[in-house]
N, C-alpha and C. Protein backbone atom coordinates (compact mmCIF):
# COMPACT_ATOMS: atom_id res chain seq x y z
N UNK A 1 -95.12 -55.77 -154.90
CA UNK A 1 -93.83 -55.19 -154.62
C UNK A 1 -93.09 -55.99 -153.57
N UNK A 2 -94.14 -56.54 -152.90
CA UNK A 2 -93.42 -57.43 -151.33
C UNK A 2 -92.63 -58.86 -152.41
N UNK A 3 -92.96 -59.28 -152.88
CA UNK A 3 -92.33 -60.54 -153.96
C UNK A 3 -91.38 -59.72 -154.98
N UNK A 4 -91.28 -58.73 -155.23
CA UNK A 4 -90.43 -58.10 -155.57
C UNK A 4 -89.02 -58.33 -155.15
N UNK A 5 -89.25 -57.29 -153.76
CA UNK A 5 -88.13 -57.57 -152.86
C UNK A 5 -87.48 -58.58 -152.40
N UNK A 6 -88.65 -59.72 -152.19
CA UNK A 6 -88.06 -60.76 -152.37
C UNK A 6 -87.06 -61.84 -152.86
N UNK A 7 -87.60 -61.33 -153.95
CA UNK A 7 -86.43 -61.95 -155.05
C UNK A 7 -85.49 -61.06 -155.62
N UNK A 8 -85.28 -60.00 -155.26
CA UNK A 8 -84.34 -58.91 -155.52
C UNK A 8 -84.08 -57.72 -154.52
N UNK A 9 -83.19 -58.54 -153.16
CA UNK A 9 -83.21 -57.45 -152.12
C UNK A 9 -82.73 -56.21 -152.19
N UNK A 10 -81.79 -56.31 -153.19
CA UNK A 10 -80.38 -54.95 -153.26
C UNK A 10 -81.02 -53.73 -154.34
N UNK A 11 -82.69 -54.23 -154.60
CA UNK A 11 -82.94 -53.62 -155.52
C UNK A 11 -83.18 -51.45 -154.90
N UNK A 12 -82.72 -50.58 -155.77
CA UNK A 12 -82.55 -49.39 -155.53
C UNK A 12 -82.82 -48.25 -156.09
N UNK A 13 -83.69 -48.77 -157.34
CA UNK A 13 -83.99 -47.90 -158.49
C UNK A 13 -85.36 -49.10 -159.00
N UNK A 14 -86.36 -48.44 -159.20
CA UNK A 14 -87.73 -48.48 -160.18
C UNK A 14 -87.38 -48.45 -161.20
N UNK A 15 -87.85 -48.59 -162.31
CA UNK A 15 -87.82 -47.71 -163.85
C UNK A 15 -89.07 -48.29 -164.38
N UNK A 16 -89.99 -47.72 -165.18
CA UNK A 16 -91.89 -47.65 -165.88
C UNK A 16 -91.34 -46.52 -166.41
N UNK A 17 -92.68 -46.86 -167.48
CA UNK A 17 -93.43 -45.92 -168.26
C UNK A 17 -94.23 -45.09 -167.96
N UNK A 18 -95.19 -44.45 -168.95
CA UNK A 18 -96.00 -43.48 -168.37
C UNK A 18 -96.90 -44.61 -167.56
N UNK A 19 -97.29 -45.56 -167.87
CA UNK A 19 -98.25 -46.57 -167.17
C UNK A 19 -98.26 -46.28 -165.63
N UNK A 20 -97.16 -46.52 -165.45
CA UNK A 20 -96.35 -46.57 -163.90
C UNK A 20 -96.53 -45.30 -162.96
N UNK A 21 -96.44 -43.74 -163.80
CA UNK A 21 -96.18 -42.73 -163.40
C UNK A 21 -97.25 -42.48 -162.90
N UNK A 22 -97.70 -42.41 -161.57
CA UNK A 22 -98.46 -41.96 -160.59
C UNK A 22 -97.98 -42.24 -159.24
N UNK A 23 -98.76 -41.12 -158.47
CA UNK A 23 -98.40 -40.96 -156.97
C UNK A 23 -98.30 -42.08 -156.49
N UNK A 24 -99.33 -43.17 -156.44
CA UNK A 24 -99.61 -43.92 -155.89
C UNK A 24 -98.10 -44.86 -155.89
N UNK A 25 -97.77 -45.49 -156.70
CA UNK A 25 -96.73 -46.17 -157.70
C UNK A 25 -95.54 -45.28 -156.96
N UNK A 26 -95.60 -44.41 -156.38
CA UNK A 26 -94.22 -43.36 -156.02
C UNK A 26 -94.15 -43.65 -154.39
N UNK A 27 -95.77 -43.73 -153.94
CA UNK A 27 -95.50 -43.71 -152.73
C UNK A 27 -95.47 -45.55 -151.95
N UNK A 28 -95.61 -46.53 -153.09
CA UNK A 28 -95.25 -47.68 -152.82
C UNK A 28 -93.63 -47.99 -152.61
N UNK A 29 -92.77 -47.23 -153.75
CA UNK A 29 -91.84 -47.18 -153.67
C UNK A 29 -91.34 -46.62 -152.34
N UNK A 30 -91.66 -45.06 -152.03
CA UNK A 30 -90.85 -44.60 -150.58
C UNK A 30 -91.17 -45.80 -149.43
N UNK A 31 -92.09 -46.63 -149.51
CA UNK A 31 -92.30 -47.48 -148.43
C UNK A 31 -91.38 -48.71 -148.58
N UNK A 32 -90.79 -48.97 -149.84
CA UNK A 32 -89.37 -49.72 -149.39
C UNK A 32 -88.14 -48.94 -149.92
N UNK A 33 -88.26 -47.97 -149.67
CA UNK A 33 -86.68 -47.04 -149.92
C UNK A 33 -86.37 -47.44 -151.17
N UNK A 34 -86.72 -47.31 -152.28
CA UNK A 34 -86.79 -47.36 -153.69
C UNK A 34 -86.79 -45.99 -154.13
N UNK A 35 -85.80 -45.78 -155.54
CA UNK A 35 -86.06 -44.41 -155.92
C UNK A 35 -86.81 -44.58 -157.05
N UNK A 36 -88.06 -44.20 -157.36
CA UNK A 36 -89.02 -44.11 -159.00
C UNK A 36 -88.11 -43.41 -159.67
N UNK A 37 -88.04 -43.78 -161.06
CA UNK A 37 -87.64 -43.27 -162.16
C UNK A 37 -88.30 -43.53 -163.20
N UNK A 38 -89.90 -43.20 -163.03
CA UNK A 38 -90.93 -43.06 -164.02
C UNK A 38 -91.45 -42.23 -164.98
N UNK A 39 -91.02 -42.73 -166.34
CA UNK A 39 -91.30 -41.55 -167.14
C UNK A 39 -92.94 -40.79 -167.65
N UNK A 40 -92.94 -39.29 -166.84
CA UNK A 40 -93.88 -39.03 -166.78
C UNK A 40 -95.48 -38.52 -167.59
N UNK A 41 -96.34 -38.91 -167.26
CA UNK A 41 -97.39 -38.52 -168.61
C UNK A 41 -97.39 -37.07 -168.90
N UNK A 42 -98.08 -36.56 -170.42
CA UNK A 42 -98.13 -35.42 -170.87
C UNK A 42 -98.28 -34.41 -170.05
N UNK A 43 -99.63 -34.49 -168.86
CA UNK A 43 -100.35 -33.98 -167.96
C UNK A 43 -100.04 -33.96 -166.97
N UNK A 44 -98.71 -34.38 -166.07
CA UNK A 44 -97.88 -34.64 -164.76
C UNK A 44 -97.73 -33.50 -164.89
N UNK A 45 -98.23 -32.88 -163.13
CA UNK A 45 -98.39 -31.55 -162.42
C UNK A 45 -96.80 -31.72 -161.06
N UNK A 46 -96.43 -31.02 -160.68
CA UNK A 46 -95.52 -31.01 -159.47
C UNK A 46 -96.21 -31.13 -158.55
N UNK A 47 -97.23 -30.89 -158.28
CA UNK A 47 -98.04 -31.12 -157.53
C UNK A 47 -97.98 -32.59 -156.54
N UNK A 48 -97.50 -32.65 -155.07
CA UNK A 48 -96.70 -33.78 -154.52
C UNK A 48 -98.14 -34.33 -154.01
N UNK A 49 -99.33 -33.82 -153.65
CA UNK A 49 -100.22 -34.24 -152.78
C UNK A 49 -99.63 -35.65 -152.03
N UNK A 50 -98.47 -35.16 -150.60
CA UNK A 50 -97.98 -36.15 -150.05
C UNK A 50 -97.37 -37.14 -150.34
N UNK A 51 -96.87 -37.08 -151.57
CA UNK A 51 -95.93 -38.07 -151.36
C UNK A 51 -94.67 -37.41 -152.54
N UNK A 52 -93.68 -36.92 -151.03
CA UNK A 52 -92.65 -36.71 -151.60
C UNK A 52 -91.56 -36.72 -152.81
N UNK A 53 -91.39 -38.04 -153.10
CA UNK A 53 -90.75 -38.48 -154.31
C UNK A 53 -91.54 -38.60 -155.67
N UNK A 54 -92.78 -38.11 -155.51
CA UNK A 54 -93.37 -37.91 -156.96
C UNK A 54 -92.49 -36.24 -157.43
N UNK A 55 -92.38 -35.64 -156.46
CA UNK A 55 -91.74 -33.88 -156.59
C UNK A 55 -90.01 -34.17 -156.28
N UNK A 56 -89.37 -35.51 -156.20
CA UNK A 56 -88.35 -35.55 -156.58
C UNK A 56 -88.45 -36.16 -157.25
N UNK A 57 -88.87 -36.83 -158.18
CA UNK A 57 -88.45 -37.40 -159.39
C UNK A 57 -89.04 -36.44 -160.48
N UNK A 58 -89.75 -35.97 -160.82
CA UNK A 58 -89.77 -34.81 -161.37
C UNK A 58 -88.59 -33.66 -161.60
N UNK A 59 -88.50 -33.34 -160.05
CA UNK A 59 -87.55 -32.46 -160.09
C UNK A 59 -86.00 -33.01 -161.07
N UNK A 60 -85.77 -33.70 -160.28
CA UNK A 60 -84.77 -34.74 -161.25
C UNK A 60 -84.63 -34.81 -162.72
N UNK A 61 -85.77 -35.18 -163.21
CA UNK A 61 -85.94 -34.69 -164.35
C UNK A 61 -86.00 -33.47 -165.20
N UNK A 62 -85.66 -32.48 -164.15
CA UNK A 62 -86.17 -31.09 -164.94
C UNK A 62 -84.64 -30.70 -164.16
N UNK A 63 -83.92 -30.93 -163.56
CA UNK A 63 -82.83 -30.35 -163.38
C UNK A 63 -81.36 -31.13 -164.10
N UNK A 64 -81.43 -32.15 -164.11
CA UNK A 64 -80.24 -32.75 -165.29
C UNK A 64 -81.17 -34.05 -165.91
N UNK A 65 -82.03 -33.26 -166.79
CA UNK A 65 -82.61 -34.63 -167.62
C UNK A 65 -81.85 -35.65 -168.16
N UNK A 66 -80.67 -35.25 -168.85
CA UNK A 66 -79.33 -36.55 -169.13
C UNK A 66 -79.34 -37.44 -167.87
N UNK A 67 -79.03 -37.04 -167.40
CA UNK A 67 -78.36 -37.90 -165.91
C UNK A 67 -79.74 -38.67 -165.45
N UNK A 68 -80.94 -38.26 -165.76
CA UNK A 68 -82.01 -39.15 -165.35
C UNK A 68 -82.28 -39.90 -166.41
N UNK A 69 -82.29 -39.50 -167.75
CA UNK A 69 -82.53 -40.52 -168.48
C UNK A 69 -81.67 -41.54 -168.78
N UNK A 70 -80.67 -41.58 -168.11
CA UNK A 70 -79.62 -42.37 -168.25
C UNK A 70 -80.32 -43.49 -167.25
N UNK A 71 -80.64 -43.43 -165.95
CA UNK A 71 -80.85 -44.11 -165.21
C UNK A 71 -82.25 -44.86 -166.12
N UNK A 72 -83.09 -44.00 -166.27
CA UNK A 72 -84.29 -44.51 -167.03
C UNK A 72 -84.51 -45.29 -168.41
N UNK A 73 -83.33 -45.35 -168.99
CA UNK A 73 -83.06 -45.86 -170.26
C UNK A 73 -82.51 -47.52 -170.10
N UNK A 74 -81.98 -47.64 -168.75
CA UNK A 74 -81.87 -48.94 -168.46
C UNK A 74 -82.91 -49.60 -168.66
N UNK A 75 -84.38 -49.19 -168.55
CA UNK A 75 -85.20 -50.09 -168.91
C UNK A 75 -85.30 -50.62 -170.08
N UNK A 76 -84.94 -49.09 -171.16
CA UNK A 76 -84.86 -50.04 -172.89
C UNK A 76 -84.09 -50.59 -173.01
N UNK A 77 -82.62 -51.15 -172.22
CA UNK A 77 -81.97 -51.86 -172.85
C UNK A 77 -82.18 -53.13 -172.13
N UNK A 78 -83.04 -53.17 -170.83
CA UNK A 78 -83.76 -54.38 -170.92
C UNK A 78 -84.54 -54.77 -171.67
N UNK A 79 -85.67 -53.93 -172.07
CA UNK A 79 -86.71 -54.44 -172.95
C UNK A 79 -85.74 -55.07 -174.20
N UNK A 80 -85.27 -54.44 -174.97
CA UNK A 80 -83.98 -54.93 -176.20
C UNK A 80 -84.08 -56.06 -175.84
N UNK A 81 -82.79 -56.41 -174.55
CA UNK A 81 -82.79 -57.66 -174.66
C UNK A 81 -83.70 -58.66 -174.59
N UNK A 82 -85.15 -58.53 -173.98
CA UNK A 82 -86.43 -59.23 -174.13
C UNK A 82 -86.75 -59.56 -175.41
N UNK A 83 -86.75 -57.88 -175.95
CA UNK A 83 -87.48 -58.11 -177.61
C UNK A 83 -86.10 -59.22 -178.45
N UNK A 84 -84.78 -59.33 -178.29
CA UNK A 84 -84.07 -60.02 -179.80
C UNK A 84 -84.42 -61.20 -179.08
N UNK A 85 -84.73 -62.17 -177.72
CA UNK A 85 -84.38 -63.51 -177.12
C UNK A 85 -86.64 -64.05 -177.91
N UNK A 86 -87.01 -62.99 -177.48
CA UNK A 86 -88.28 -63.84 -177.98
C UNK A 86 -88.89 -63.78 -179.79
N UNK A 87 -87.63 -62.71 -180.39
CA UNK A 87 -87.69 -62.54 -181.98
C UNK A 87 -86.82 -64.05 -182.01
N UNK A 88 -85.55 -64.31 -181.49
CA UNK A 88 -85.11 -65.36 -181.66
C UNK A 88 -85.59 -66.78 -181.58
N UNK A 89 -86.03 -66.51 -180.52
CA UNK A 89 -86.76 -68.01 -179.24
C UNK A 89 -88.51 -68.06 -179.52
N UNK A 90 -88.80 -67.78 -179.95
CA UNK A 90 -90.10 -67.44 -179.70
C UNK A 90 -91.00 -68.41 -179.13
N UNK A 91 -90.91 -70.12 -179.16
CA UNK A 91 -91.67 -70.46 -178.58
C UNK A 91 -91.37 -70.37 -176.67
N UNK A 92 -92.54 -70.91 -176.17
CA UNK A 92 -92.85 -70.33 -174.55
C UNK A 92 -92.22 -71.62 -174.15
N UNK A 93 -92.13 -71.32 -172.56
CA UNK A 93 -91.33 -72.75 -172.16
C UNK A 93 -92.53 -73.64 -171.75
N UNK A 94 -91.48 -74.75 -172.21
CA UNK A 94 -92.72 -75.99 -172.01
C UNK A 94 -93.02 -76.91 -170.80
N UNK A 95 -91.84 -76.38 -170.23
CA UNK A 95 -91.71 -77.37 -169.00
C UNK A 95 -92.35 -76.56 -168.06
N UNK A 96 -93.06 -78.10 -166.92
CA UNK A 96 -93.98 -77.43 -166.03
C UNK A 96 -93.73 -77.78 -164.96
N UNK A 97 -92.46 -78.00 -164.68
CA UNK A 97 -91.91 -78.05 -163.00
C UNK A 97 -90.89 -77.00 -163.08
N UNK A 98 -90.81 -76.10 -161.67
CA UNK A 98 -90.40 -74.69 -161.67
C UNK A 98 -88.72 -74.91 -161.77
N UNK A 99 -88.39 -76.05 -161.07
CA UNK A 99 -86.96 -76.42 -161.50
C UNK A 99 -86.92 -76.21 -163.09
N UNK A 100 -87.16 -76.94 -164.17
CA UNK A 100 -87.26 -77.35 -165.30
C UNK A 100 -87.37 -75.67 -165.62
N UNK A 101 -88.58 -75.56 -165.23
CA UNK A 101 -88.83 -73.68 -166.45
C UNK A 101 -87.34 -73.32 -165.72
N UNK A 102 -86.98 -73.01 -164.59
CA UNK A 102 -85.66 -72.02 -164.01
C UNK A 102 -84.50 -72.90 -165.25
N UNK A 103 -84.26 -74.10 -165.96
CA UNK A 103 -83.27 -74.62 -166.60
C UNK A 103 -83.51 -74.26 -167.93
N UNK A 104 -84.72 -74.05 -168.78
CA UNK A 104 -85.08 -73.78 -169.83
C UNK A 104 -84.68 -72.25 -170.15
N UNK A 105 -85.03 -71.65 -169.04
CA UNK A 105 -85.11 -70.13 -169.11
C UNK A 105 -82.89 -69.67 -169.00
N UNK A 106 -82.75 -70.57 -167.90
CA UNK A 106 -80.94 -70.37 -168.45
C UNK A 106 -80.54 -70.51 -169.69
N UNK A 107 -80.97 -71.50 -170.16
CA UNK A 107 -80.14 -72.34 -171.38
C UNK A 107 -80.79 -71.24 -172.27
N UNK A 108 -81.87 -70.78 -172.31
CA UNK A 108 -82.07 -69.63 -173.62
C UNK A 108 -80.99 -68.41 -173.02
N UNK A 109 -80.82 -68.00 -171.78
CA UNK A 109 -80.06 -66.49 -171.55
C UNK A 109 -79.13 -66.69 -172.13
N UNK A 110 -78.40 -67.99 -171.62
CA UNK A 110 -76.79 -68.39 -172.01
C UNK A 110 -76.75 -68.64 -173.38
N UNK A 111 -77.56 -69.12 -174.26
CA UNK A 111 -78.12 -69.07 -175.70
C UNK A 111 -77.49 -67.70 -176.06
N UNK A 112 -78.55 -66.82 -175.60
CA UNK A 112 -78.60 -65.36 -176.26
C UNK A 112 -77.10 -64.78 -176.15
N UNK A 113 -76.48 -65.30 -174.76
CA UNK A 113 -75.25 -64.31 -174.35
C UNK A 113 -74.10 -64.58 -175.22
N UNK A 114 -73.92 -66.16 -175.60
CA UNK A 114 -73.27 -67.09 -176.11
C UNK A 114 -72.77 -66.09 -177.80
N UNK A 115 -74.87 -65.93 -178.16
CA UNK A 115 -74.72 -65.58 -179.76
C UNK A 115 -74.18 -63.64 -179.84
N UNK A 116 -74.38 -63.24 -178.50
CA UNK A 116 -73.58 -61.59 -177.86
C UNK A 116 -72.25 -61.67 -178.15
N UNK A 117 -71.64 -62.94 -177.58
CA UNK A 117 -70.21 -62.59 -177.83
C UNK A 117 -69.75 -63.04 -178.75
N UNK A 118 -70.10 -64.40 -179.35
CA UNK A 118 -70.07 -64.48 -181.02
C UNK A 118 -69.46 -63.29 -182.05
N UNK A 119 -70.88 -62.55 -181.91
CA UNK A 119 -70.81 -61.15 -182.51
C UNK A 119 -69.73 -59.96 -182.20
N UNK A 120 -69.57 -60.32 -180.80
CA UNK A 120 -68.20 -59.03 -180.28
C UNK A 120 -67.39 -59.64 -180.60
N UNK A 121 -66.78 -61.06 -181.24
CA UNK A 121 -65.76 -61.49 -181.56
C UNK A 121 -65.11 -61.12 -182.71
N UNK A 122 -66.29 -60.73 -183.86
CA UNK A 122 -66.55 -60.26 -184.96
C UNK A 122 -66.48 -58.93 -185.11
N UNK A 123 -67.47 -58.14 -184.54
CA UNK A 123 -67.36 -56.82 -184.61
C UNK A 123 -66.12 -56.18 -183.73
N UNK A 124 -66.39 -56.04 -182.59
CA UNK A 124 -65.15 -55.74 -181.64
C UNK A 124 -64.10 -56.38 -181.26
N UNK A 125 -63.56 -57.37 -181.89
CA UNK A 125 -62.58 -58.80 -180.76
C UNK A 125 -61.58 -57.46 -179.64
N UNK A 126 -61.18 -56.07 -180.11
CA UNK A 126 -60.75 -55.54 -179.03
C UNK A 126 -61.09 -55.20 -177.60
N UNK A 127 -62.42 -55.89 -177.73
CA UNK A 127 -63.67 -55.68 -176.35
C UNK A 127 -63.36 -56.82 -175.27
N UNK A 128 -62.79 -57.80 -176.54
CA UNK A 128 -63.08 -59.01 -175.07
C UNK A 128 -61.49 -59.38 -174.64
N UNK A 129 -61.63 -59.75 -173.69
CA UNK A 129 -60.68 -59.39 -172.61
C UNK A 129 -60.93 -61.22 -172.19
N UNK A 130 -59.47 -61.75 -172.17
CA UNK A 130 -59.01 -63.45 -171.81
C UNK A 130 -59.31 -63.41 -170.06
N UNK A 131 -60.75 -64.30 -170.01
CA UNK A 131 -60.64 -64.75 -168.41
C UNK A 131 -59.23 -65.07 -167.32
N UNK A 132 -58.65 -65.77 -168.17
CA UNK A 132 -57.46 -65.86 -167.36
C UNK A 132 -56.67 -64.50 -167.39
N UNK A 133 -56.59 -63.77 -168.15
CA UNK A 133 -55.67 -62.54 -167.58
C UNK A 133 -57.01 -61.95 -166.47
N UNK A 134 -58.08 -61.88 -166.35
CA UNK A 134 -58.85 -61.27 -165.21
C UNK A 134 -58.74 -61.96 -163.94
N UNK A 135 -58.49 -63.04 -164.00
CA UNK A 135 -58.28 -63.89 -162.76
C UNK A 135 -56.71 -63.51 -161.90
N UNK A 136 -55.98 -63.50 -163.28
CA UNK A 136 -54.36 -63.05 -162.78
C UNK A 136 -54.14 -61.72 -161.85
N UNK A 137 -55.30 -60.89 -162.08
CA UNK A 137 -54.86 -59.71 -161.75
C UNK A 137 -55.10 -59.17 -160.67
């Protein structure tokens, strides 16, 4: 979690699976002011045994489940985008200097984003919006 933060200071929200959903995993989080938004196993009791935010995130869930699964659903539309870039890309990167993988790993995002708006050009063109009128404004 400490390399976590690291590389993502502003981070403010968790999101796991049932994998994730335990105290333990809840009370790593309160130790860097993180909120869990772990979706919980069959057998998850309210039961806080000390650590607070396992009995608010629960609660959360049982008082506007929309509004939490909203937050929690961000994870599938990460995974999505994982699953179409390695259905697309599938081989692994080859390069073995960390510069090189950090250039390989752009050129596929910008790949994927490239073939995103492609498609909104097609399906939606009312979606995309001329850089220069965003700059103007």
């Amino acid at each position: 979690m400490s390399q976590t933060m690291e590389l993502c200071p502003g981070i403010d929200e968790m999101l796991g699976n049932a994998l994730y959903s335990n105290r333990n995993a809840c009370s790593i989080m309160d130790a860097y002011g993180i909120v869990p938004y772990f979706l919980p196993k069959t057998n998850a009791t309210l039961r806080a045994k000390g650590v607070p935010s396992w009995k608010l995130m629960l609660y959360g869930l049982m008082d506007d489940p929309q509004s939490w699964l909203e937050h929690y659903h961000m994870r599938s539309i990460s995974e999505c985008v994982n699953s179409m870039m390695k259905r697309r890309m599938p081989a692994k990167i080859r390069k073995k200097l960390p510069q090189r993988k950090r250039t390989e790993e752009t050129l596929k995002i910008n790949m994927h984003n490239l073939r995103q708006y492609n498609y909104l050009t097609h399906t939606n063109p009312e979606l995309i919006r001329d850089y220069r009128e965003i700059h103007s404004e």
